[in-house]
PDB file of N, CA and C in Angstrom:
ATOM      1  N   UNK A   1      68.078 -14.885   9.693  1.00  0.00           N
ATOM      2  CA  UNK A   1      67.043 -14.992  10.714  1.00  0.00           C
ATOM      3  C   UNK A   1      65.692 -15.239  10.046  1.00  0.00           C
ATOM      4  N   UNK A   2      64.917 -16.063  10.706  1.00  0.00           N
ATOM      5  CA  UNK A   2      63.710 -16.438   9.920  1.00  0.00           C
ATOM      6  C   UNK A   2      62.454 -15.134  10.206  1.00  0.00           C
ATOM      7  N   UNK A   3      61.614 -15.012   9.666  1.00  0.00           N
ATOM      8  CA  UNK A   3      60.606 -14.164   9.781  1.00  0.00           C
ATOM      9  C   UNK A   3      59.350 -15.225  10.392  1.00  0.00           C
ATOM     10  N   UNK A   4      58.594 -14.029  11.311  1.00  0.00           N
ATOM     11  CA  UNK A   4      57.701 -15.062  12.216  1.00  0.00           C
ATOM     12  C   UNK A   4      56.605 -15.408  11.562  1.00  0.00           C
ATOM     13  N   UNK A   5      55.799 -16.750  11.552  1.00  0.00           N
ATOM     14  CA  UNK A   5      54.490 -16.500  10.318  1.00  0.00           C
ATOM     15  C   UNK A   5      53.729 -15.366  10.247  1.00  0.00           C
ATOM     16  N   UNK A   6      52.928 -15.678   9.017  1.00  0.00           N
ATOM     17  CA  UNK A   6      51.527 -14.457   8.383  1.00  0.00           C
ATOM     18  C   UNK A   6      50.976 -14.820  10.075  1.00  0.00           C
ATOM     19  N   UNK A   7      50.016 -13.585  10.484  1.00  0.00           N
ATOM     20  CA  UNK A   7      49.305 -13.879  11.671  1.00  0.00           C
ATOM     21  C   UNK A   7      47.840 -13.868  10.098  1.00  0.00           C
ATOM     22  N   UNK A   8      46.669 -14.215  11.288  1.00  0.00           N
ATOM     23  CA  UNK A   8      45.398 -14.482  10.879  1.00  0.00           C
ATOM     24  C   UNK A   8      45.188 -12.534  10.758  1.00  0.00           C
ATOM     25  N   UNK A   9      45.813 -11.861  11.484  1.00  0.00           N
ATOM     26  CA  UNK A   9      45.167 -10.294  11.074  1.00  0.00           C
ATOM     27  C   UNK A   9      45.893 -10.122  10.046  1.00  0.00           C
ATOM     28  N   UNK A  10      47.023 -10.230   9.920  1.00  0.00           N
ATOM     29  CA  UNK A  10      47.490  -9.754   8.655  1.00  0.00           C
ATOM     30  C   UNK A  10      47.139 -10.071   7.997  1.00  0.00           C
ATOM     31  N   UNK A  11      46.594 -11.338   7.527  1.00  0.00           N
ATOM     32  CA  UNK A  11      46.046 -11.676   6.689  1.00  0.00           C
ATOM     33  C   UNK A  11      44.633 -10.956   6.284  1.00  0.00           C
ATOM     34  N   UNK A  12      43.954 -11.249   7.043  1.00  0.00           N
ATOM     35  CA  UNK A  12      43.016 -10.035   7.035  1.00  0.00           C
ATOM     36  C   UNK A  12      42.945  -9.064   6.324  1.00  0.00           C
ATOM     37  N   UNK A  13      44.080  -7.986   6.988  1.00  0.00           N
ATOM     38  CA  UNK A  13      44.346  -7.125   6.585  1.00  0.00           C
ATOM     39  C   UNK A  13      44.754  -7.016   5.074  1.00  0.00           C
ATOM     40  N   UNK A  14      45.664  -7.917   4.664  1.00  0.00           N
ATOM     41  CA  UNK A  14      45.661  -8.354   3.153  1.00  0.00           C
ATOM     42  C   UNK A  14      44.660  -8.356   2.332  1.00  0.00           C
ATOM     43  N   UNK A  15      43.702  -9.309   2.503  1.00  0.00           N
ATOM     44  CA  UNK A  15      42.335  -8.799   2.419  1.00  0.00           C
ATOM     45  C   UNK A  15      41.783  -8.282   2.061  1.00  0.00           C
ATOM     46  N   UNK A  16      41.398  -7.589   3.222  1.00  0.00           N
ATOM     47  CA  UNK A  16      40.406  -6.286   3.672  1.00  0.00           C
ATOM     48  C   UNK A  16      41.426  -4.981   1.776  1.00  0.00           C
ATOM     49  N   UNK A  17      42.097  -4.986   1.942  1.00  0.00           N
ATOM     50  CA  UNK A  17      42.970  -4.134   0.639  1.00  0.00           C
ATOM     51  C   UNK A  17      43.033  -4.941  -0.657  1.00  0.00           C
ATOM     52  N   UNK A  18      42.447  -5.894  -0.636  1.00  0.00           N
ATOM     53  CA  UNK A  18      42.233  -7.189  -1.690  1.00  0.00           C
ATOM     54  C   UNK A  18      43.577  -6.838  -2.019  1.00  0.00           C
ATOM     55  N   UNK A  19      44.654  -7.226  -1.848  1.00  0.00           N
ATOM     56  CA  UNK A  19      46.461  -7.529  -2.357  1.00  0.00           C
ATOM     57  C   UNK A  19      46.697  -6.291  -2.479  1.00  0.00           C
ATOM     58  N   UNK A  20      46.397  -5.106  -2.544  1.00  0.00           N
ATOM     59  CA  UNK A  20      46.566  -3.587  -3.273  1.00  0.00           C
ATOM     60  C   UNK A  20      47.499  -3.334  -2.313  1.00  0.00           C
ATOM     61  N   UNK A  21      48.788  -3.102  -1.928  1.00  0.00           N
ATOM     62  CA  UNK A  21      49.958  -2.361  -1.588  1.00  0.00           C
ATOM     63  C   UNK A  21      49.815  -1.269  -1.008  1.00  0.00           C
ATOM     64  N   UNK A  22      49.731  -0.441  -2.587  1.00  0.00           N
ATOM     65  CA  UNK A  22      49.444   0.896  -2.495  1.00  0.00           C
ATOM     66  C   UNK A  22      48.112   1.343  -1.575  1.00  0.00           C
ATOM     67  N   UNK A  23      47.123   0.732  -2.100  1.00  0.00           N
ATOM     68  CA  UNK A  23      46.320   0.990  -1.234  1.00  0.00           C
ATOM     69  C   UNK A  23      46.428   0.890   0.224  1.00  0.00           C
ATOM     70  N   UNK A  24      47.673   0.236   0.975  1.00  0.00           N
ATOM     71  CA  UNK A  24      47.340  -0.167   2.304  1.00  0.00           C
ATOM     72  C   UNK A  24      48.185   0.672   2.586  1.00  0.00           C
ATOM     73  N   UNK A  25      49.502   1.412   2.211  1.00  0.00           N
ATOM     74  CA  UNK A  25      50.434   2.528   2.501  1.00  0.00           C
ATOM     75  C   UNK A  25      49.800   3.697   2.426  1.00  0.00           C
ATOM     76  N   UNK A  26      48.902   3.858   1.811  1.00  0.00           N
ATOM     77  CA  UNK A  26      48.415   5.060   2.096  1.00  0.00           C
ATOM     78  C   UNK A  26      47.772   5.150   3.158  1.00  0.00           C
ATOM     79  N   UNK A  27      46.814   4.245   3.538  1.00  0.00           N
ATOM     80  CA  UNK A  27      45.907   4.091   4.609  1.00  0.00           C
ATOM     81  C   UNK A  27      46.472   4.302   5.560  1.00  0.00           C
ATOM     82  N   UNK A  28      46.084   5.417   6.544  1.00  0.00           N
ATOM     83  CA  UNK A  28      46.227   6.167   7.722  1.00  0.00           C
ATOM     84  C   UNK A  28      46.034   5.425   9.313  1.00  0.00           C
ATOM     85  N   UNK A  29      45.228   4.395   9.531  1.00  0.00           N
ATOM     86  CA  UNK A  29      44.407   3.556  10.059  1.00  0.00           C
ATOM     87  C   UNK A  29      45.723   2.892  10.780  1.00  0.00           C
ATOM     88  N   UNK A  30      46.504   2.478  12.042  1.00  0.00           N
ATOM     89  CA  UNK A  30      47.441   2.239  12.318  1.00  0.00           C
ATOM     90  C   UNK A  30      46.774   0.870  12.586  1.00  0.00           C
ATOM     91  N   UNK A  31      46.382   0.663  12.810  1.00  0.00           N
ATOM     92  CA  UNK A  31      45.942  -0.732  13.239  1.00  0.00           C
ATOM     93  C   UNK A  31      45.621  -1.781  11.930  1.00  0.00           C
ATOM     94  N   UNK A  32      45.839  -1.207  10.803  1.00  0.00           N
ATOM     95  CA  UNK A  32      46.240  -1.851   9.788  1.00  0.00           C
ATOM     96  C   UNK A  32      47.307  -2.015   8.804  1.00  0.00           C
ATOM     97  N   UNK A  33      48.283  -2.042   9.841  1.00  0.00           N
ATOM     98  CA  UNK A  33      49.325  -2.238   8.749  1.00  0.00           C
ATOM     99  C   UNK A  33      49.841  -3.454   9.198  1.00  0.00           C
ATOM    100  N   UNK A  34      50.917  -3.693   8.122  1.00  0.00           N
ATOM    101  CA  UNK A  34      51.202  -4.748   7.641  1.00  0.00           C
ATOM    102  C   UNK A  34      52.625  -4.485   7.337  1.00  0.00           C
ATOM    103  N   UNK A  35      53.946  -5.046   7.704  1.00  0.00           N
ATOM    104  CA  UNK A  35      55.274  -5.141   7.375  1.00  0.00           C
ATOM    105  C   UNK A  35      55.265  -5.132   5.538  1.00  0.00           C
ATOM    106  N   UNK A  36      56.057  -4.662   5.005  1.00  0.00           N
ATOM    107  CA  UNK A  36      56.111  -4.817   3.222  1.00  0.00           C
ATOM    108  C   UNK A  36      56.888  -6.085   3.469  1.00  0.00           C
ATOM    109  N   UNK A  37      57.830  -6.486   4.362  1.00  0.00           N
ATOM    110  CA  UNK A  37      58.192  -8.120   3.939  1.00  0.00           C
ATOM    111  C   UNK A  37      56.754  -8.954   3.938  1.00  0.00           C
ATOM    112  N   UNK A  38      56.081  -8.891   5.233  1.00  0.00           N
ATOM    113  CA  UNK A  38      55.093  -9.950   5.351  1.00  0.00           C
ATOM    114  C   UNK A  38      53.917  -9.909   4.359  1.00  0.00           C
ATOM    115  N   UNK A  39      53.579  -8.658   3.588  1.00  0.00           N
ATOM    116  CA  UNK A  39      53.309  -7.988   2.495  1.00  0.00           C
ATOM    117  C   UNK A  39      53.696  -8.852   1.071  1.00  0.00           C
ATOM    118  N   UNK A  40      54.912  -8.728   1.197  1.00  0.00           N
ATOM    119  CA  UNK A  40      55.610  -9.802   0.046  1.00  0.00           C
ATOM    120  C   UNK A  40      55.552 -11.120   0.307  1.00  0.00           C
ATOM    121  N   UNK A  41      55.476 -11.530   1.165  1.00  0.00           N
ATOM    122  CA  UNK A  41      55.844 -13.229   1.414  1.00  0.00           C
ATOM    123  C   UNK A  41      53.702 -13.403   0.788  1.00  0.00           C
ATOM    124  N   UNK A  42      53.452 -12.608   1.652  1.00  0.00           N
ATOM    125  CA  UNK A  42      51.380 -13.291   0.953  1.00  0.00           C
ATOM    126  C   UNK A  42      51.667 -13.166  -0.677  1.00  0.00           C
ATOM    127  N   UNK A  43      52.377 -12.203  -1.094  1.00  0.00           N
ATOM    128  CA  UNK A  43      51.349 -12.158  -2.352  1.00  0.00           C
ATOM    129  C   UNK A  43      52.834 -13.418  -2.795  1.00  0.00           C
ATOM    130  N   UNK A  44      53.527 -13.455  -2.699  1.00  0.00           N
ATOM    131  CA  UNK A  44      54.417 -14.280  -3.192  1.00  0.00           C
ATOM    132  C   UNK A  44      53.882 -16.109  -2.765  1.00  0.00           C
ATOM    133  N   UNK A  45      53.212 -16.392  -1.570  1.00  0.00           N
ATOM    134  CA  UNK A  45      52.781 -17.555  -1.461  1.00  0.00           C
ATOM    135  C   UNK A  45      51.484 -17.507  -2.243  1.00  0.00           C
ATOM    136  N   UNK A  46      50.726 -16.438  -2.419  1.00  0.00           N
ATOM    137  CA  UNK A  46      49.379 -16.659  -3.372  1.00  0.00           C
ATOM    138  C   UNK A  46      49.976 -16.671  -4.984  1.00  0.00           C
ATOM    139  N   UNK A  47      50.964 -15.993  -5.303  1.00  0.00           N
ATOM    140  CA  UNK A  47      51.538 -16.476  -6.472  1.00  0.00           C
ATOM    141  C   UNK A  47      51.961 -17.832  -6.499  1.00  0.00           C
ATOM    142  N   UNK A  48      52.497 -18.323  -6.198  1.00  0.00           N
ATOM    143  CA  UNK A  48      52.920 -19.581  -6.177  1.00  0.00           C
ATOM    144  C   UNK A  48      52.283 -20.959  -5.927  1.00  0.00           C
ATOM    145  N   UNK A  49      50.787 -20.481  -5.059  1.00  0.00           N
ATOM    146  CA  UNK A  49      49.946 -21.393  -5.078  1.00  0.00           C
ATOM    147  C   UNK A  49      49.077 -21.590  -6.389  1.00  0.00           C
ATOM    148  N   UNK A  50      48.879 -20.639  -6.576  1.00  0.00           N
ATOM    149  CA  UNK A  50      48.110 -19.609  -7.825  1.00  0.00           C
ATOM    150  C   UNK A  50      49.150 -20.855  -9.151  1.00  0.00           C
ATOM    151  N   UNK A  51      50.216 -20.719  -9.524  1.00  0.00           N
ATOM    152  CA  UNK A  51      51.049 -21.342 -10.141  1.00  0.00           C
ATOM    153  C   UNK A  51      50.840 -23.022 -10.277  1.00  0.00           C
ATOM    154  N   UNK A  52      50.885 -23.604  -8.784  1.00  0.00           N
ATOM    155  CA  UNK A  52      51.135 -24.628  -8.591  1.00  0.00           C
ATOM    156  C   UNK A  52      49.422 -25.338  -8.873  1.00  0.00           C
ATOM    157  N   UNK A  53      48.865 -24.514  -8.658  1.00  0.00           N
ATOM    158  CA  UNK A  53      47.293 -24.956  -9.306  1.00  0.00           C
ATOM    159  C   UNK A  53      47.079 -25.099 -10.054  1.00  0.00           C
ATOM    160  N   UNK A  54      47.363 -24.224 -11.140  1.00  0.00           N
ATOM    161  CA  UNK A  54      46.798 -24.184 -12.720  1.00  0.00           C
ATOM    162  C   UNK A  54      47.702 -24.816 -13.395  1.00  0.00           C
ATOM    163  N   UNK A  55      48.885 -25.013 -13.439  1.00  0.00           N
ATOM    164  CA  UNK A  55      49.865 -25.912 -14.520  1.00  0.00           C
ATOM    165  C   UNK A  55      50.436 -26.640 -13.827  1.00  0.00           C
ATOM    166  N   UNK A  56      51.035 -27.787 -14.786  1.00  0.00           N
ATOM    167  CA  UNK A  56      52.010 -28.523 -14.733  1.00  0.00           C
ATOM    168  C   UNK A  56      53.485 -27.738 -13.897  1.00  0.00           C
ATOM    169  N   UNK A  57      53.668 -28.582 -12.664  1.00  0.00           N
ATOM    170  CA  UNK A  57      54.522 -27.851 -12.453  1.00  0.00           C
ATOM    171  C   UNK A  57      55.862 -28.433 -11.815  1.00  0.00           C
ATOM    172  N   UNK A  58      56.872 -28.591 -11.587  1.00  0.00           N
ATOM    173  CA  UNK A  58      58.405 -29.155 -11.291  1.00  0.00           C
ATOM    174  C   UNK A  58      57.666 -30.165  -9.709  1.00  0.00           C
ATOM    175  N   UNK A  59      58.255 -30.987  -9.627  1.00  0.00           N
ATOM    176  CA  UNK A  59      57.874 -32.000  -8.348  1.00  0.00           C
ATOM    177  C   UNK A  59      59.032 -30.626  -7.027  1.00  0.00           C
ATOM    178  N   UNK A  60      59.414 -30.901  -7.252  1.00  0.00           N
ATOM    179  CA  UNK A  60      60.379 -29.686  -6.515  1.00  0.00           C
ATOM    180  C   UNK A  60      59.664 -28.543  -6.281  1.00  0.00           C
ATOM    181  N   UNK A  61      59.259 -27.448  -7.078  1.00  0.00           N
ATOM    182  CA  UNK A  61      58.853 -26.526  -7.019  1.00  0.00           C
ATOM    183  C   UNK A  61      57.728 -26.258  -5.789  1.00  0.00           C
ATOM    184  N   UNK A  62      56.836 -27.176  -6.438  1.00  0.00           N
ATOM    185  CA  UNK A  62      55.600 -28.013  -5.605  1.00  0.00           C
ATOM    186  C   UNK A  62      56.085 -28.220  -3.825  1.00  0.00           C
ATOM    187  N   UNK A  63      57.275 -28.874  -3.745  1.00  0.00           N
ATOM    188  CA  UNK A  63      57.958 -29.600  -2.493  1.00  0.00           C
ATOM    189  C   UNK A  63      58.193 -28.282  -1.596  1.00  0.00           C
ATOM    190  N   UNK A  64      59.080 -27.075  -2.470  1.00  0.00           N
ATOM    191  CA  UNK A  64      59.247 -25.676  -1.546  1.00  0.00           C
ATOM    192  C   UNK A  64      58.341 -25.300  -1.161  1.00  0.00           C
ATOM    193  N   UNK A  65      57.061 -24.560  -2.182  1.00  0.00           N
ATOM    194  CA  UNK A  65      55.785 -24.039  -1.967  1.00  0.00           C
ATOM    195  C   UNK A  65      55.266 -24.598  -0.368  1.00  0.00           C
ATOM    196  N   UNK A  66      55.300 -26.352  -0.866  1.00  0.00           N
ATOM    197  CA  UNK A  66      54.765 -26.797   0.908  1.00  0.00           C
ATOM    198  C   UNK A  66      55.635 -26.050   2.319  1.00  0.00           C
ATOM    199  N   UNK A  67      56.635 -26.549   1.965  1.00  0.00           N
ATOM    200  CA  UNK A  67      57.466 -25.822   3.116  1.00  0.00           C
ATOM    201  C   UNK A  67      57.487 -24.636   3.486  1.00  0.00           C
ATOM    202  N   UNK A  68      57.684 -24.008   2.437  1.00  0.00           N
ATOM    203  CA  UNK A  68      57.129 -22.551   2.769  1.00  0.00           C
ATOM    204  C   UNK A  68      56.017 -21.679   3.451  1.00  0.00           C
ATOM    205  N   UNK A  69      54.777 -23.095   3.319  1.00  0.00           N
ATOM    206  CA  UNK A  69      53.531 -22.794   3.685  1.00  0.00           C
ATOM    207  C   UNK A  69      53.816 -23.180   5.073  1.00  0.00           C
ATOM    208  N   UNK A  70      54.083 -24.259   5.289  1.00  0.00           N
ATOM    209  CA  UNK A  70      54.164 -24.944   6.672  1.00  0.00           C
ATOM    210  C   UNK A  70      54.909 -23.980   7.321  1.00  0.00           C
ATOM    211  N   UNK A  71      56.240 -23.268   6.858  1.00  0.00           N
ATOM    212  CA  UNK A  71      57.145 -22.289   8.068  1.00  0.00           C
ATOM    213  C   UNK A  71      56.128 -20.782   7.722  1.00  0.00           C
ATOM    214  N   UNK A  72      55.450 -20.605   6.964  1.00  0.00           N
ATOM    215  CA  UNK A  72      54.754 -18.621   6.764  1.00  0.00           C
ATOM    216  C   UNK A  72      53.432 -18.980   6.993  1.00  0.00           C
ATOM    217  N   UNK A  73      52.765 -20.156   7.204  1.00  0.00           N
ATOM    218  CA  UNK A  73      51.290 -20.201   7.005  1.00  0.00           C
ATOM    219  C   UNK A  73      51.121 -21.310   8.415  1.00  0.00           C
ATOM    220  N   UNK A  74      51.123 -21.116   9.551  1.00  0.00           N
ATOM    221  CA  UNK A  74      51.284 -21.934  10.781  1.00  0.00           C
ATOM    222  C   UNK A  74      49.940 -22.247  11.110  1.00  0.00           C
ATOM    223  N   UNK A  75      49.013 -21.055  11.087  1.00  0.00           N
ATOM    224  CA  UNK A  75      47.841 -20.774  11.618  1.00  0.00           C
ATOM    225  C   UNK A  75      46.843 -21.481  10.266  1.00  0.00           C
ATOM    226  N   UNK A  76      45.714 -22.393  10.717  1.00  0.00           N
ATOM    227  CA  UNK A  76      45.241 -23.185   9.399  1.00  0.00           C
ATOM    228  C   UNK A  76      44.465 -22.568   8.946  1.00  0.00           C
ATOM    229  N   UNK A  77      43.868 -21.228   9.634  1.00  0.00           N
ATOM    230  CA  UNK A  77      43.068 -20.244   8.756  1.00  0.00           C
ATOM    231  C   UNK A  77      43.627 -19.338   7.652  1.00  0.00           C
ATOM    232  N   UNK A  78      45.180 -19.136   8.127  1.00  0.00           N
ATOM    233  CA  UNK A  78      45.874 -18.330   6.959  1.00  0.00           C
ATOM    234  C   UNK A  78      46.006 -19.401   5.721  1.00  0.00           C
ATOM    235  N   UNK A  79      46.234 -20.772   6.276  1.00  0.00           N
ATOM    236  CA  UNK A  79      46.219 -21.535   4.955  1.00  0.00           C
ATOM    237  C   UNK A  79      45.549 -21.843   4.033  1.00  0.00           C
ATOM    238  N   UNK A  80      44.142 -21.729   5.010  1.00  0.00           N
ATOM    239  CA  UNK A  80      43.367 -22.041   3.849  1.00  0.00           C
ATOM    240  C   UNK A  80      42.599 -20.561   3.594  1.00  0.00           C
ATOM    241  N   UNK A  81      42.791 -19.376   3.865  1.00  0.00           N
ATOM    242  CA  UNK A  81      42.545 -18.563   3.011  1.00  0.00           C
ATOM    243  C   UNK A  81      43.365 -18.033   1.883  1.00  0.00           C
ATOM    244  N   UNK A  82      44.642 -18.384   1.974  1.00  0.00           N
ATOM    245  CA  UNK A  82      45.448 -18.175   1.187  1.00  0.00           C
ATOM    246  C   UNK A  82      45.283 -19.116  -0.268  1.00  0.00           C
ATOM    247  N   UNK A  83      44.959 -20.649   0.460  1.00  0.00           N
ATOM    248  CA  UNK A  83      44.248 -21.089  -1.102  1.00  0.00           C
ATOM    249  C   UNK A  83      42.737 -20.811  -1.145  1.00  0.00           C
ATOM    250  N   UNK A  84      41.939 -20.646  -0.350  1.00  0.00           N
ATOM    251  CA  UNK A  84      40.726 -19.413  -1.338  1.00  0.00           C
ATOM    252  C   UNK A  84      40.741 -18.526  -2.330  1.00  0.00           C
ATOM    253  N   UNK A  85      42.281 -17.540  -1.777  1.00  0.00           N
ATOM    254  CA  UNK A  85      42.440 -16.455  -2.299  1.00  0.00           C
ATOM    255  C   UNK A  85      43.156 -16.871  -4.138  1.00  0.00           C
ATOM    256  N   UNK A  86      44.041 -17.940  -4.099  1.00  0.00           N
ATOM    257  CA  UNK A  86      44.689 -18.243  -4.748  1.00  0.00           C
ATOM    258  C   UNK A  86      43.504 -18.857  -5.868  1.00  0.00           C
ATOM    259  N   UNK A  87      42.433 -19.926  -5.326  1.00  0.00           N
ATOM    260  CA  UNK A  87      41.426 -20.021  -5.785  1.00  0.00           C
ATOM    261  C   UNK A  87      40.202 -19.400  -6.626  1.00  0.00           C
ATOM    262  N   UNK A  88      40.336 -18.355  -5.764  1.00  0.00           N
ATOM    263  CA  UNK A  88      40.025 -17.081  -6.671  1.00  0.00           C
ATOM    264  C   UNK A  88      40.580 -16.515  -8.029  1.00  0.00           C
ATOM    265  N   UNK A  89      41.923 -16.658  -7.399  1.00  0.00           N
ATOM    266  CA  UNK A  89      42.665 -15.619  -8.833  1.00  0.00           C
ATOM    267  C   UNK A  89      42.286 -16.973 -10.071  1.00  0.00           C
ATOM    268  N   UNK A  90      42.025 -17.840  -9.702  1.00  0.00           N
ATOM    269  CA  UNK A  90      42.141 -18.920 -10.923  1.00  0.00           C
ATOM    270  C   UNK A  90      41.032 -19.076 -11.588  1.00  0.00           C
ATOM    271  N   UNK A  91      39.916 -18.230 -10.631  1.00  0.00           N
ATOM    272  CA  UNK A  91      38.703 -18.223 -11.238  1.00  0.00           C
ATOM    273  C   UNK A  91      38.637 -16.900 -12.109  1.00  0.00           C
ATOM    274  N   UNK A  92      39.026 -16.277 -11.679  1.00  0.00           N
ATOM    275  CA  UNK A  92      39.283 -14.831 -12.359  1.00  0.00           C
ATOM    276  C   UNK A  92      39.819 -14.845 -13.979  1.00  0.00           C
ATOM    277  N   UNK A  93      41.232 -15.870 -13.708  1.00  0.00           N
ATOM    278  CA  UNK A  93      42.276 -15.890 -14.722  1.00  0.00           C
ATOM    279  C   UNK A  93      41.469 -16.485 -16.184  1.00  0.00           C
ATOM    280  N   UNK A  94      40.715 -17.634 -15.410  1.00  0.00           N
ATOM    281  CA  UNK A  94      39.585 -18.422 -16.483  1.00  0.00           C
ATOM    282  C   UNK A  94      38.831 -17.608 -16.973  1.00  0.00           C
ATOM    283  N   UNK A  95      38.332 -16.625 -16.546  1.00  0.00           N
ATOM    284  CA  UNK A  95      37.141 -15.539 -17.368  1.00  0.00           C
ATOM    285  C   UNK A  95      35.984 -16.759 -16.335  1.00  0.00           C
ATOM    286  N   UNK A  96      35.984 -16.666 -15.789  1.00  0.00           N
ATOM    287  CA  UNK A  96      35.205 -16.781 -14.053  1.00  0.00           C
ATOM    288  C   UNK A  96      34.589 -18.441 -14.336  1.00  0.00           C
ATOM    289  N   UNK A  97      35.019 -19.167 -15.361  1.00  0.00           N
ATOM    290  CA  UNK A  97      34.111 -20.376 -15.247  1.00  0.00           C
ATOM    291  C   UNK A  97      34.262 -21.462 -14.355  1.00  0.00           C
ATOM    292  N   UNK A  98      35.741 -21.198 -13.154  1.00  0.00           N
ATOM    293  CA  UNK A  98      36.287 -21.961 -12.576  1.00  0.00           C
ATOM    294  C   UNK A  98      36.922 -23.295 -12.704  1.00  0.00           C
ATOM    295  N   UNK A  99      36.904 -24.424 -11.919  1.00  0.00           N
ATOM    296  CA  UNK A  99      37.885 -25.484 -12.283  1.00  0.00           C
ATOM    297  C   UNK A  99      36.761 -26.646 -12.694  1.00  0.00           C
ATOM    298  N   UNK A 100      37.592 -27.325 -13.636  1.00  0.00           N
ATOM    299  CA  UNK A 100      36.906 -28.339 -14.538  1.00  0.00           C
ATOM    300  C   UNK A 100      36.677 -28.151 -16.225  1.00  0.00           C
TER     301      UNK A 100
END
């Protein structure tokens, strides 16, 4: 059975805990939670975007990532915060000098 996309709150909510897990299981706040699958599928599509950005990477690999985005990322605000976010980590990974 397929899982229904990231909504724009969850995402959010992702967020709002900058990726921290732990941090969001503890949090008491019911109106912020978040499924641990739909939990896994973000940080697993920000990994993978994260991936598909910075290196050389399989024409294939590249081909899933899309699909994946298109069936978990429906809403075009989750998409493109998800490559912000992914954007980010790459600025991070560089020691902050970003792309170029």
């Amino acid at each position: 059975m397929s899982e229904p996309p990231i909504t724009w709150e969850e995402l959010e909510t992702y967020q709002r805990f900058a990726g921290d897990l732990d941090g969001h299981v503890r949090c008491t706040r019911p109106d912020a939670r978040v499924s641990d699958n739909t939990w896994r599928r973000i940080d697993d599509l920000r990994q993978r975007l994260w991936l598909a950005e910075s290196t050389e990477i399989a024409p294939a690999f590249v081909q899933q990532l899309d699909a994946d985005l298109r069936q978990h990322a429906l809403d075009p605000r989750v998409l493109a915060a998800l490559r912000r976010i992914a954007a980010a980590d790459r600025v991070r990974a560089d020691g902050g000098r970003g792309p170029g």
